[in-house]
N, C-alpha and C. Protein backbone atom coordinates (compact mmCIF):
# COMPACT_ATOMS: atom_id res chain seq x y z
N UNK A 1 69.85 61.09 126.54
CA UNK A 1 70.24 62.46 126.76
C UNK A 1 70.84 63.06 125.49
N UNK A 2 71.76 62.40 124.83
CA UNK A 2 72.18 63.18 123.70
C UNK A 2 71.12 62.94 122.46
N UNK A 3 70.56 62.20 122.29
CA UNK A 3 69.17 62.36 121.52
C UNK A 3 68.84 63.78 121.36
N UNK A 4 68.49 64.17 122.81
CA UNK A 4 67.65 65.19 122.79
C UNK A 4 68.42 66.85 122.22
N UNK A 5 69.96 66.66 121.81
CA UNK A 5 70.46 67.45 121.81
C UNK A 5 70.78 67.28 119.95
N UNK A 6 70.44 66.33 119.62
CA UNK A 6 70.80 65.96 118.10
C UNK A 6 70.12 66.69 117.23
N UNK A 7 68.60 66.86 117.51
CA UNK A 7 68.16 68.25 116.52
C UNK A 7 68.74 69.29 116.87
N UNK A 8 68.73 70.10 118.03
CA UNK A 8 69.68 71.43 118.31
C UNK A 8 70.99 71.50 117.34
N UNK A 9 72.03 70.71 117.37
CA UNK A 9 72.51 70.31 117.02
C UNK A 9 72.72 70.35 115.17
N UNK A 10 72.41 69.78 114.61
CA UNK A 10 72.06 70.12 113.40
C UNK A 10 71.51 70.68 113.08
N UNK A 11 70.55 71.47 113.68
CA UNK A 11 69.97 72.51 113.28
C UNK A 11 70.98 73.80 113.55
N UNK A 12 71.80 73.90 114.45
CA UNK A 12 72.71 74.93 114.41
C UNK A 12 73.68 74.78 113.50
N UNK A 13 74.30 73.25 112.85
CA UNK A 13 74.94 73.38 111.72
C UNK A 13 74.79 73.94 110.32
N UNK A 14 73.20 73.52 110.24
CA UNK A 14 72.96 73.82 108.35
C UNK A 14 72.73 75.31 109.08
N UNK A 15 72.32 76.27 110.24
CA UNK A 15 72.30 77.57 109.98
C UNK A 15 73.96 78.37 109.97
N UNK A 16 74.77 77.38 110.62
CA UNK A 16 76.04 78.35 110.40
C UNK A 16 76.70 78.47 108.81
N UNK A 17 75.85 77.03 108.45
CA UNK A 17 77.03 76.74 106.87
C UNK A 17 75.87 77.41 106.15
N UNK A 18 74.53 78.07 106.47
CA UNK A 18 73.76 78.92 105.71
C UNK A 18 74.13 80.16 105.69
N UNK A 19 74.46 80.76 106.41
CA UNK A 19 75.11 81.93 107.02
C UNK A 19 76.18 82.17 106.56
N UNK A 20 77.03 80.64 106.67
CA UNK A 20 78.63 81.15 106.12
C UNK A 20 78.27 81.28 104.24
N UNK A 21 77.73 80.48 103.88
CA UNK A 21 77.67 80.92 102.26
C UNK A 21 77.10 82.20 101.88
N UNK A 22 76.02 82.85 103.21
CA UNK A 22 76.13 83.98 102.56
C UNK A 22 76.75 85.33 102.34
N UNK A 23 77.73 85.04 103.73
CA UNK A 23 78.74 85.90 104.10
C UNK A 23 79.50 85.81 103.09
N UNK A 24 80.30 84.58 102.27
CA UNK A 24 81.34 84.40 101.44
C UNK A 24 80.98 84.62 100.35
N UNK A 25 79.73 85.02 99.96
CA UNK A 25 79.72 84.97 98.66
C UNK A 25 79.18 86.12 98.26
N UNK A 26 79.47 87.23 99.53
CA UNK A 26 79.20 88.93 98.95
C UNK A 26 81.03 89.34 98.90
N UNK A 27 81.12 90.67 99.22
CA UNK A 27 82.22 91.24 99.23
C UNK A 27 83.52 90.46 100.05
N UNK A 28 82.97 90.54 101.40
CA UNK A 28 83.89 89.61 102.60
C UNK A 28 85.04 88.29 101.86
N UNK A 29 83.45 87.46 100.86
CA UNK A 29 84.35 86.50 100.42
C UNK A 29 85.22 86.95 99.29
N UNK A 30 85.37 87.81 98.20
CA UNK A 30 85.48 88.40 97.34
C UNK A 30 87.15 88.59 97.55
N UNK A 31 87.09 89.42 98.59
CA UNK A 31 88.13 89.80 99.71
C UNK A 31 89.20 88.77 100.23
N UNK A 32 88.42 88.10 100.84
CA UNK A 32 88.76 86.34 101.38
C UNK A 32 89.83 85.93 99.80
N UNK A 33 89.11 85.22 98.91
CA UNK A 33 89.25 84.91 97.86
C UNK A 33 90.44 85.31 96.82
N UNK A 34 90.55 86.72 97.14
CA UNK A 34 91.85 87.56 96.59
C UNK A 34 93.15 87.06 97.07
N UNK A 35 92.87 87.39 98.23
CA UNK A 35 93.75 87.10 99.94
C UNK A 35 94.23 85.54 99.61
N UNK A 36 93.60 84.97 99.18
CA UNK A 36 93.70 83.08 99.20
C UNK A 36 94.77 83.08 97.98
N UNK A 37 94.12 84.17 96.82
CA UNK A 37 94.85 83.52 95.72
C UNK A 37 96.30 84.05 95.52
N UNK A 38 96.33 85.33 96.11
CA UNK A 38 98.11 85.91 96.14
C UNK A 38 98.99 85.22 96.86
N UNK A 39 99.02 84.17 97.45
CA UNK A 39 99.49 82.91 97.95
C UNK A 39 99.92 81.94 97.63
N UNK A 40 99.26 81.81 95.77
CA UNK A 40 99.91 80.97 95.08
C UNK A 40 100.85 81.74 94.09
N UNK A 41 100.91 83.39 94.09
CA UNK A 41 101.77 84.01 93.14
C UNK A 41 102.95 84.48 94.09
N UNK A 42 103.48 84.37 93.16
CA UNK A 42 105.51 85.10 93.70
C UNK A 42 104.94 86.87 94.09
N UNK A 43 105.83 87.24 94.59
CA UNK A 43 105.47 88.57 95.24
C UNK A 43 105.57 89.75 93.78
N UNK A 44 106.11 89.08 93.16
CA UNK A 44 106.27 90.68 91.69
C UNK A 44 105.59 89.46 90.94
N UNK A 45 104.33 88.54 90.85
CA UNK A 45 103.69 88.74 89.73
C UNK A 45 101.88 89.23 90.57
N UNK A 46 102.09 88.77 91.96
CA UNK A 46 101.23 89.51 92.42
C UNK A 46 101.40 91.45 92.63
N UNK A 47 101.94 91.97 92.51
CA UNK A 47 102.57 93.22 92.43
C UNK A 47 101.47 93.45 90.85
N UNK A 48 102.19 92.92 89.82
CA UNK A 48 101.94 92.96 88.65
C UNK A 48 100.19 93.30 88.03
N UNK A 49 99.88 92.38 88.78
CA UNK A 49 98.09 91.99 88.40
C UNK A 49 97.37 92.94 89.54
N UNK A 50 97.99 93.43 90.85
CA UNK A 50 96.98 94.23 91.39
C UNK A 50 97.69 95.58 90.62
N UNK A 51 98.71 95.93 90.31
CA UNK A 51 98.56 97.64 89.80
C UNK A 51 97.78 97.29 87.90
N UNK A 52 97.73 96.20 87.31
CA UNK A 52 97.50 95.99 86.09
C UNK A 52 95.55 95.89 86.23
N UNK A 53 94.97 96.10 87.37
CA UNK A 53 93.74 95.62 88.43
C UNK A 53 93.45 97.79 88.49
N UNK A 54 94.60 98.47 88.89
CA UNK A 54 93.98 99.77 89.30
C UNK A 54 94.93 100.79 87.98
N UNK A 55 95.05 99.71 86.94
CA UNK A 55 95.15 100.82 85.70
C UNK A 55 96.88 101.55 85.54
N UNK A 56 97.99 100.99 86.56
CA UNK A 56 99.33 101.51 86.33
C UNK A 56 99.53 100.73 85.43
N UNK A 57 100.69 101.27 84.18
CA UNK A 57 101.26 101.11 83.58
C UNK A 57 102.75 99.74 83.64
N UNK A 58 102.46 99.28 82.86
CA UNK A 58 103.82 98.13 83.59
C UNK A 58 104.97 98.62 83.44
N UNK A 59 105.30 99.48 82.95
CA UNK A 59 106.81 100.07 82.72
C UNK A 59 106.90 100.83 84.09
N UNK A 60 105.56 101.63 84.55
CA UNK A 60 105.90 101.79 85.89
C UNK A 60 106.79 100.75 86.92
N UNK A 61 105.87 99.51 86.82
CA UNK A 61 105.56 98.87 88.12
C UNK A 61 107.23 97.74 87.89
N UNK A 62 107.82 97.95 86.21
CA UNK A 62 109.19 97.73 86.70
C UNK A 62 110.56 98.53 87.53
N UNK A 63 110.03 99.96 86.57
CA UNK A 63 110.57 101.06 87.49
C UNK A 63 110.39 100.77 88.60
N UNK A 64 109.35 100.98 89.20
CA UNK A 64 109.30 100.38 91.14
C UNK A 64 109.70 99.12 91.43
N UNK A 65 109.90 98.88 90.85
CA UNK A 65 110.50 97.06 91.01
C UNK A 65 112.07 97.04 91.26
N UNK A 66 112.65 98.49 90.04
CA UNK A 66 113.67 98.52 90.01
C UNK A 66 114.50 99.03 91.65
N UNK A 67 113.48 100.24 91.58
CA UNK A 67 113.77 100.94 92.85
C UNK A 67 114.56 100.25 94.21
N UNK A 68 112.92 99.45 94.41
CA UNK A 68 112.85 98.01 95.02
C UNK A 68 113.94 97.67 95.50
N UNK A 69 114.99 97.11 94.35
CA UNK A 69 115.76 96.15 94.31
C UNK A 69 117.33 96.98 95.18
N UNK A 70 117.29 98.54 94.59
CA UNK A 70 118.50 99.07 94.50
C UNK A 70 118.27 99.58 95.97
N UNK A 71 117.21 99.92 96.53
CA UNK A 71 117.14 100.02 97.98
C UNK A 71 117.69 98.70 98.67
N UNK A 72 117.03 97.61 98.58
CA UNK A 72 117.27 96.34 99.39
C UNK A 72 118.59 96.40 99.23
N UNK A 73 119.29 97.03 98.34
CA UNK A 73 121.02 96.30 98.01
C UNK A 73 121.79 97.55 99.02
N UNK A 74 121.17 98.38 98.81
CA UNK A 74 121.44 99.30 100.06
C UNK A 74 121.36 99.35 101.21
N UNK A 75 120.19 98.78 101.50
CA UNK A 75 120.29 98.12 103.10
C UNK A 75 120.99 97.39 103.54
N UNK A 76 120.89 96.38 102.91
CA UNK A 76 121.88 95.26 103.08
C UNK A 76 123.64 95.94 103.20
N UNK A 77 124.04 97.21 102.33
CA UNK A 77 125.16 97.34 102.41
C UNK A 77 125.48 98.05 103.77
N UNK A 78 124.40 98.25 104.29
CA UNK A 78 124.10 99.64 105.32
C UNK A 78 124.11 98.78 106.68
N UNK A 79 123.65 97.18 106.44
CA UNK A 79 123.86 96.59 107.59
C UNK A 79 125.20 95.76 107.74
N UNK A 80 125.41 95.75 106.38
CA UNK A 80 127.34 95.05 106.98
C UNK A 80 128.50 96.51 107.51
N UNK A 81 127.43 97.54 107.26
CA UNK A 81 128.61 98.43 107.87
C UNK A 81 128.18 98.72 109.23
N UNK A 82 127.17 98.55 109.19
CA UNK A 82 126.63 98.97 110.49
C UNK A 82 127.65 97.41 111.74
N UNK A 83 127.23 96.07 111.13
CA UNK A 83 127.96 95.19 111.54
C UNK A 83 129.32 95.28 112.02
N UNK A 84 130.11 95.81 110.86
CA UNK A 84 131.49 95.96 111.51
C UNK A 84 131.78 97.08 111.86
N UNK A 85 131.32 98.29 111.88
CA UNK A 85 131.13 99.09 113.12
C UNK A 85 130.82 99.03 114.93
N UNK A 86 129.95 97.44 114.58
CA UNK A 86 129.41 96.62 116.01
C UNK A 86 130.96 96.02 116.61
N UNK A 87 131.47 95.21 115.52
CA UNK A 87 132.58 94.72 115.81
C UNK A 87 134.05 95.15 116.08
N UNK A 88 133.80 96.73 115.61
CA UNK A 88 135.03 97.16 115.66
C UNK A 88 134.92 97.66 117.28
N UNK A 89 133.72 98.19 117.70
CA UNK A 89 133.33 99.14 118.95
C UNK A 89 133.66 97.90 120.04
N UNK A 90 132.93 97.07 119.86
CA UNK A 90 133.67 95.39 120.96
C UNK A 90 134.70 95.35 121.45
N UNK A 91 135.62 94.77 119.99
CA UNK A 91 137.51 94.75 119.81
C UNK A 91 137.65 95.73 120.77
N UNK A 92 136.99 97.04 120.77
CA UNK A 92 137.75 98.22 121.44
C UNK A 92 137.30 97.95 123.05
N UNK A 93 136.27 97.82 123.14
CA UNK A 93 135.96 97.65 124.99
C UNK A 93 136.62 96.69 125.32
N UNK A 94 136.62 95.48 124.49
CA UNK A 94 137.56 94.02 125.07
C UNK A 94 138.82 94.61 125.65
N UNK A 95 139.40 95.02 124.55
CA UNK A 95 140.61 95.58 125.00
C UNK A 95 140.88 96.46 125.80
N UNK A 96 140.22 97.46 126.13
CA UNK A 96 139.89 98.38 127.69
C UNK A 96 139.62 98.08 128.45
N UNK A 97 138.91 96.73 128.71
CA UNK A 97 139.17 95.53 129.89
C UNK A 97 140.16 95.06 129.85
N UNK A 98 140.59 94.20 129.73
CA UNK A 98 141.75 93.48 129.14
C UNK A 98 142.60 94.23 129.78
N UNK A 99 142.88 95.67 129.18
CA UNK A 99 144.04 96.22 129.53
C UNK A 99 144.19 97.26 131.02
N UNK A 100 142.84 97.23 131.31
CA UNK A 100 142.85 98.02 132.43
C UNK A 100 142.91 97.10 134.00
N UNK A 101 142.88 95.53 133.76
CA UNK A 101 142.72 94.67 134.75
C UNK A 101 144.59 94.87 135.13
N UNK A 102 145.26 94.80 134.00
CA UNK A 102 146.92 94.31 134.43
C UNK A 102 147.45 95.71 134.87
């Protein structure tokens, strides 16, 4: 019984891995391939090579780098206030329980 299924069988393999080489080796894989390799770069040297890829300037792409950085430090300051704003609003209900039970 499985005999009879062993040509089917390989014959559906060499057509998928025929198929897949030709899919990968137009645009799709091209694509694929990009995708694979920004995986082995840090996030600002991949940054770097795709605007250095569509012609920006690198003094730009530190400027935006800079930007980048001075936002994130802002958020971050924006969530420890936001934090103890969380904590201060708590303290206050705890204690309006607390004090409304006695």
């Amino acid at each position: 019984m499985s005999a009879d299924w062993a040509p089917a069988i390989t014959m559906s393999i060499i057509a998928l891995s025929v198929s897949a080489a030709f899919v990968l080796r137009g645009p799709v894989g091209r694509a694929l391939a990009q995708w694979i390799s920004g995986w082995s770069h840090n996030e600002a040297k991949w940054m770097e090579l795709k605007a250095a890829k569509q012609g920006v300037p690198l003094g730009e792409v530190e400027q935006l780098r800079a930007e980048v950085e001075d936002l994130q430090r802002h958020l971050a300051e924006v969530n420890e206030r936001l934090d103890f704003a969380e904590r201060i609003l708590a303290k206050g209900r705890g204690a309006d329980r607390i004090g409304s039970g006695t």
